[in-house]
Protein backbone atom coordinates (compact mmCIF):
# COMPACT_ATOMS: atom_id res chain seq x y z
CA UNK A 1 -83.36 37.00 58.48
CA UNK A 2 -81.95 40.14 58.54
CA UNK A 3 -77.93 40.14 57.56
CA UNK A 4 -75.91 42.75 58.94
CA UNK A 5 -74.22 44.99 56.40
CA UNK A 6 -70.40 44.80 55.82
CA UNK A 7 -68.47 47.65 54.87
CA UNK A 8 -65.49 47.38 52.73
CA UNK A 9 -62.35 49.10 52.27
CA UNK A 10 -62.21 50.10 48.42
CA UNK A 11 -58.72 51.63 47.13
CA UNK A 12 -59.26 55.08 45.84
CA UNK A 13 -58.98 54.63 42.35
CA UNK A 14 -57.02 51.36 41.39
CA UNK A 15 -53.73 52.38 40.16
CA UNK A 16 -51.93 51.08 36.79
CA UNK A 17 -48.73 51.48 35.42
CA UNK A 18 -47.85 50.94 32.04
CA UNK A 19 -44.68 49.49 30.27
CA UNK A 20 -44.65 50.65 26.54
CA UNK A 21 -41.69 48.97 24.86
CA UNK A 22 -40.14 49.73 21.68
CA UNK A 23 -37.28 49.05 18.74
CA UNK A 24 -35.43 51.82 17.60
CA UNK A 25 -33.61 51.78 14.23
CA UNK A 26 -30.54 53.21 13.09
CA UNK A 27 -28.76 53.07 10.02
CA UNK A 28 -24.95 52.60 10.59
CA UNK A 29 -22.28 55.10 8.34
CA UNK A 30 -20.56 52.92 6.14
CA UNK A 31 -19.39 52.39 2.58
CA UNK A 32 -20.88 48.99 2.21
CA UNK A 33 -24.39 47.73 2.62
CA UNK A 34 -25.51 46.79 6.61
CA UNK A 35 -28.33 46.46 8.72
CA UNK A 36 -29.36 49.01 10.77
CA UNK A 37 -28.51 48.94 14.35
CA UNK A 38 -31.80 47.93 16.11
CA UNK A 39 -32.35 48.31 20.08
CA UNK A 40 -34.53 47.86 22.85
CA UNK A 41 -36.21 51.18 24.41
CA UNK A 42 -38.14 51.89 27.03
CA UNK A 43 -40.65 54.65 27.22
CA UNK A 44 -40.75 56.99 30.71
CA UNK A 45 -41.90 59.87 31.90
CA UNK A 46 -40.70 62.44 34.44
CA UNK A 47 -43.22 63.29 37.19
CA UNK A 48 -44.47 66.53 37.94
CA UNK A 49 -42.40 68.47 40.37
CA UNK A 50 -45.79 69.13 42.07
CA UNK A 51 -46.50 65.32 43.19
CA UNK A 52 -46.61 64.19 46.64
CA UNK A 53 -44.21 61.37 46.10
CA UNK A 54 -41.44 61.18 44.06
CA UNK A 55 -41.60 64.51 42.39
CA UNK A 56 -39.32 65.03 39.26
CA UNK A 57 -38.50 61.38 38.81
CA UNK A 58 -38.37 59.08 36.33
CA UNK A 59 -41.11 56.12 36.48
CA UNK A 60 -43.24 53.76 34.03
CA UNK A 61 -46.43 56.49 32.72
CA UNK A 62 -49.69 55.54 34.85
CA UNK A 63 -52.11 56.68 37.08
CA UNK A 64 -55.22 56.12 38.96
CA UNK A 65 -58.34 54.22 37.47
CA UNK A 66 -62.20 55.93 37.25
CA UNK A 67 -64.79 53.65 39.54
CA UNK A 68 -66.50 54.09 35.71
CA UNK A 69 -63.74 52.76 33.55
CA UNK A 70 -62.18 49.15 32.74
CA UNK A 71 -59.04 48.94 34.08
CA UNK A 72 -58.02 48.99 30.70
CA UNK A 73 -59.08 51.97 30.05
CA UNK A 74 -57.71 53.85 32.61
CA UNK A 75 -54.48 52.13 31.27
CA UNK A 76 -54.83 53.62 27.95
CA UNK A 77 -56.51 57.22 29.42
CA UNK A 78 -52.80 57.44 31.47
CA UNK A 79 -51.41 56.29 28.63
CA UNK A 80 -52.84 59.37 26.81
CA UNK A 81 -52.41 62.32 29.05
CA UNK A 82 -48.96 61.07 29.68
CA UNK A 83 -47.33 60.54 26.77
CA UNK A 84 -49.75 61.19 24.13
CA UNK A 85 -49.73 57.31 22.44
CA UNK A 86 -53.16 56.42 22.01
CA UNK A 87 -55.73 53.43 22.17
CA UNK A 88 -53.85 52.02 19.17
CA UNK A 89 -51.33 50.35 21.27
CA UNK A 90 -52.81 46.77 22.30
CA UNK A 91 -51.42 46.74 25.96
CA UNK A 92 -51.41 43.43 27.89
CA UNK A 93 -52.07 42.65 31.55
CA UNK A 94 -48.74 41.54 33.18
CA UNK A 95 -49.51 41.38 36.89
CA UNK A 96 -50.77 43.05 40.04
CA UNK A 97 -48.29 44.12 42.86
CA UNK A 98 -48.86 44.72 46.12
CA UNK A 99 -46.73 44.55 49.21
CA UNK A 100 -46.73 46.83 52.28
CA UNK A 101 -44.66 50.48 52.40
CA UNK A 102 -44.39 50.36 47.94
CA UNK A 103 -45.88 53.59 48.17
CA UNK A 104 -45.08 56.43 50.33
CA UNK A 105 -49.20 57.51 50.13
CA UNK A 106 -50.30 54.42 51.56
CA UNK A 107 -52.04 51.94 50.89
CA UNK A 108 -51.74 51.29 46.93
CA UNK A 109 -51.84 48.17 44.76
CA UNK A 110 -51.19 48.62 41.10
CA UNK A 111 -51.96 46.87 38.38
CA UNK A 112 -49.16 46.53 35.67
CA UNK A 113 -49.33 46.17 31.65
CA UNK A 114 -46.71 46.31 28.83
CA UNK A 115 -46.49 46.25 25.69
CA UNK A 116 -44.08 46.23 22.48
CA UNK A 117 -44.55 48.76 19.65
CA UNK A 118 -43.58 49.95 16.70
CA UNK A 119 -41.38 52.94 16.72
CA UNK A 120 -43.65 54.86 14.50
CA UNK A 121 -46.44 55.32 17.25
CA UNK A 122 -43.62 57.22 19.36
CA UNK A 123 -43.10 59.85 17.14
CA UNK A 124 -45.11 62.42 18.56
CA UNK A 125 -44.61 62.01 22.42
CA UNK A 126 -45.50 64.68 24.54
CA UNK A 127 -46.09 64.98 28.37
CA UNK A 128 -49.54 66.32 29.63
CA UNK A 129 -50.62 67.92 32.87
CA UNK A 130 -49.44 64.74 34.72
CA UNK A 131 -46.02 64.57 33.67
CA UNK A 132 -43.27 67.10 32.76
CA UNK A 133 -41.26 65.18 30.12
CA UNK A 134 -41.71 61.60 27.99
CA UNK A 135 -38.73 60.29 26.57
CA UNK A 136 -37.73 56.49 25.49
CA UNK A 137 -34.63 55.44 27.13
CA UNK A 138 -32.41 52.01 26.04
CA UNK A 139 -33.09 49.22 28.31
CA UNK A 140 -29.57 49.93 29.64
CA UNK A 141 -30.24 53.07 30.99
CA UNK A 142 -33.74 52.50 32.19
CA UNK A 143 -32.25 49.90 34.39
CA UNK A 144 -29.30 51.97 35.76
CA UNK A 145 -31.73 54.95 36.85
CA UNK A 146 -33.42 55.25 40.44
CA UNK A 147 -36.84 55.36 38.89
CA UNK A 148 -39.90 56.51 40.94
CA UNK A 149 -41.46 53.46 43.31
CA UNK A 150 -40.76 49.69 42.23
CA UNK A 151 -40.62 50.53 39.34
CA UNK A 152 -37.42 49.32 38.76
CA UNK A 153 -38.76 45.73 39.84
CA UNK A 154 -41.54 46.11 37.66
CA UNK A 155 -39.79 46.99 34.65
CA UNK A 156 -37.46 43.75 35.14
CA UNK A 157 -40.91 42.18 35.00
CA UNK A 158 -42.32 43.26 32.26
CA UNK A 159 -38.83 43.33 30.53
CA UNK A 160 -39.11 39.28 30.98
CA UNK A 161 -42.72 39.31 29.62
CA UNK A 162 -41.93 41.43 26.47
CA UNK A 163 -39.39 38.82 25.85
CA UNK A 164 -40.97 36.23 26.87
CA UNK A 165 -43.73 37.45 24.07
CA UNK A 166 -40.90 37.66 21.34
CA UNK A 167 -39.73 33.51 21.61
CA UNK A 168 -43.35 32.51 22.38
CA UNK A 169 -45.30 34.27 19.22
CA UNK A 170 -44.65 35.65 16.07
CA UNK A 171 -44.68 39.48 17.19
CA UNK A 172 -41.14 39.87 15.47
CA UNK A 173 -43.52 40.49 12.42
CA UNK A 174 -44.48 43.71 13.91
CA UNK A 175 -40.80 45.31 13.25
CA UNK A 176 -40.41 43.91 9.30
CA UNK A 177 -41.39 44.22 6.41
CA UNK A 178 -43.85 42.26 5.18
CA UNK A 179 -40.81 40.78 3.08
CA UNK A 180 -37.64 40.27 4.93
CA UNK A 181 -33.94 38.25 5.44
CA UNK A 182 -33.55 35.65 7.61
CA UNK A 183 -30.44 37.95 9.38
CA UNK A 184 -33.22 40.78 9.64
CA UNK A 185 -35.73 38.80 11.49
CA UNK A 186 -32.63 37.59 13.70
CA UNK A 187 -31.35 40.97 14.38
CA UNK A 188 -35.32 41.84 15.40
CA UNK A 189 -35.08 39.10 18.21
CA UNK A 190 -31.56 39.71 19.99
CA UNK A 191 -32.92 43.13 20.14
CA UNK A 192 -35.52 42.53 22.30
CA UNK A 193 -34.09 38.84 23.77
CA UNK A 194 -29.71 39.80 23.70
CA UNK A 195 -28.81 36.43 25.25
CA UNK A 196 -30.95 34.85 21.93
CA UNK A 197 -28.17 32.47 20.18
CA UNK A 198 -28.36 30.05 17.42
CA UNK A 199 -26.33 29.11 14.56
CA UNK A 200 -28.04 30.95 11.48
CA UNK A 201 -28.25 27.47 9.33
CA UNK A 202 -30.03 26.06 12.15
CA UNK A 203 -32.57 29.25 12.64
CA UNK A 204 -33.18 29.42 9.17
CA UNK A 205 -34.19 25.25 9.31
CA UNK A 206 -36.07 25.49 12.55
CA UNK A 207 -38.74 28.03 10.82
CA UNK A 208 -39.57 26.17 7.40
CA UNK A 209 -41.76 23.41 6.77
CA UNK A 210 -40.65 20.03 7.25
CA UNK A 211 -42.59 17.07 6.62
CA UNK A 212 -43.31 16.37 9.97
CA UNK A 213 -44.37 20.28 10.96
CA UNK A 214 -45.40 23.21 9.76
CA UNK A 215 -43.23 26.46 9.62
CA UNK A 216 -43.54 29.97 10.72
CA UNK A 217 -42.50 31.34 7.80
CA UNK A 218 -41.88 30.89 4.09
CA UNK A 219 -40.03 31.90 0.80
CA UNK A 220 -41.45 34.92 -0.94
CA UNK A 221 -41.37 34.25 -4.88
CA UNK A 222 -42.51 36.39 -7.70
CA UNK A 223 -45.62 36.04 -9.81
CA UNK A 224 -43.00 33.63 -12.58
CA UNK A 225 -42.80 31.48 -9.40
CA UNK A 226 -39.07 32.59 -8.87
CA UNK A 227 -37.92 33.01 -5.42
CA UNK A 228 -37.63 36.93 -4.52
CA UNK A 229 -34.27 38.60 -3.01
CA UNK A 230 -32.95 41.46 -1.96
CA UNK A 231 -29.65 43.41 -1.29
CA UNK A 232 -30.64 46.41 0.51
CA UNK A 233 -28.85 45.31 3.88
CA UNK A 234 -25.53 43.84 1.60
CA UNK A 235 -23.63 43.20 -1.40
CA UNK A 236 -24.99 40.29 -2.31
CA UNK A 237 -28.90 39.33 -2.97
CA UNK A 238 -30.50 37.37 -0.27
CA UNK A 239 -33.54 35.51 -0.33
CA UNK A 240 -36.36 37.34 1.19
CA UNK A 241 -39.39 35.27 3.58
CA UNK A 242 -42.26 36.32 4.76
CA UNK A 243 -44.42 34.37 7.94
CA UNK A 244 -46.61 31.99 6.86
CA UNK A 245 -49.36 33.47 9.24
CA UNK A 246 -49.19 29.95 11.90
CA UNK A 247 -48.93 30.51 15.19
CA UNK A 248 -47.52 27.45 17.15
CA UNK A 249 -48.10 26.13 20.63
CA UNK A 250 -45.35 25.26 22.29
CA UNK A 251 -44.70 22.27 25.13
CA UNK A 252 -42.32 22.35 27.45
CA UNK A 253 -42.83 18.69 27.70
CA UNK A 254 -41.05 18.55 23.74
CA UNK A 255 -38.55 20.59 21.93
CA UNK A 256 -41.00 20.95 18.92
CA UNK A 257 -43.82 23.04 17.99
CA UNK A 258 -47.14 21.72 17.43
């Protein structure tokens, strides 16, 4: 039996849009010891004053994907021309977002990632053909600025992801030392999650071993056995940790880790 022959409406070229998030650290003037002031960036880039929508805005770097490419790797290609971060990055699928009238072209799903990294693979932005500018931005001002599209919306979501990521794994690790404080690791986490709270006593308790669970990290001691400090971030020594290398699961159904 013969079956008649459908044809199908294909996108041309699968958008993505990419939300690279980082920590930028500054050391603070004063005469005594402190830790540097760490914050939550956001890296954009300022479209071409030649594009048929939105020209010389501010928007999430992205483009369209190759019918011979991953998704994925048109995510890192755009990532490339844009901005000049390469594949080194490990991106993450967030979501895919469509709704009638989000783009002035037509027709045009996108499909989002994000991901947080270190500050270090920033350093050498620099906007290709299909952008004019890069620049990271704090989370503040991202936020406050009419950026190109939804991509206001769709930084909220990948904001929520990122931190999301940051209570949910150990990816703090990727901003420390391999050595570190307790208030260091702290400071790493309201960075990226501001509303983050606890009393340090009880932080410091909640990630060691107990008999009953295993921690997420662990004292550092010296080759005598003797627990290792350091007072580069105050006056007074303070025991340095370093993660144990567990990742936990975590239920929603308990309040403990597992």
């Amino acid at each position: 039996m013969d079956i008649e022959k459908k044809v199908y409406r294909t996108p041309d070229g699968l958008p993505v849009d990419i939300a690279i998030f980082t920590i930028l650290s500054r050391e603070q003037p004063s005469s005594y010891r402190t830790l540097a002031h760490r914050e939550l960036n956001v890296l954009l880039v300022k479209r071409s004053r030649d594009s048929e929508a939105f020209p010389g805005y501010w928007a999430l770097p992205g483009g369209f994907s190759g019918e011979n490419e991953t998704l994925a790797e048109a995510a890192y290609r755009e990532l490339k021309e844009e901005t000049n971060v390469d594949n080194f990055v490990r991106i993450e699928q967030v979501k895919t977002v469509y709704y009638p009238g989000r783009d002035p072209r037509g027709w045009m799903p996108s499909v989002v990632y994000c991901a947080l990294v270190q500050e270090r693979h920033l350093l050498n932005l620099a906007a290709d053909t299909d952008a004019e500018e890069a620049k990271l931005f704090t989370i503040g001002e991202a936020l406050e600025m009419t950026l190109a599209f939804d991509h206001h919306e769709l930084l909220q979501d990948t904001l929520e992801h990122v931190r999301h990521m940051m209570m949910s794994t150990t990816i703090a690790s990727e901003f420390l030392p391999e050595e570190f404080t307790i208030r260091e690791l702290y400071q790493v986490i309201q960075a990226v999650v501001p509303s983050f709270e606890e009393d340090i006593a009880n932080f410091k308790r909640n990630l060691l071993a107990t008999k009953t669970r295993k921690g997420l990290i662990c004292e550092s001691v010296g080759a005598n056995g003797e627990p290792r400090t350091s007072d580069r971030h105050s006056n007074r020594p303070a025991q340095l940790y370093r993660f144990s290398g567990y990742e936990p699961s975590i239920s929603i159904y308990n309040s403990g880790i597992f």
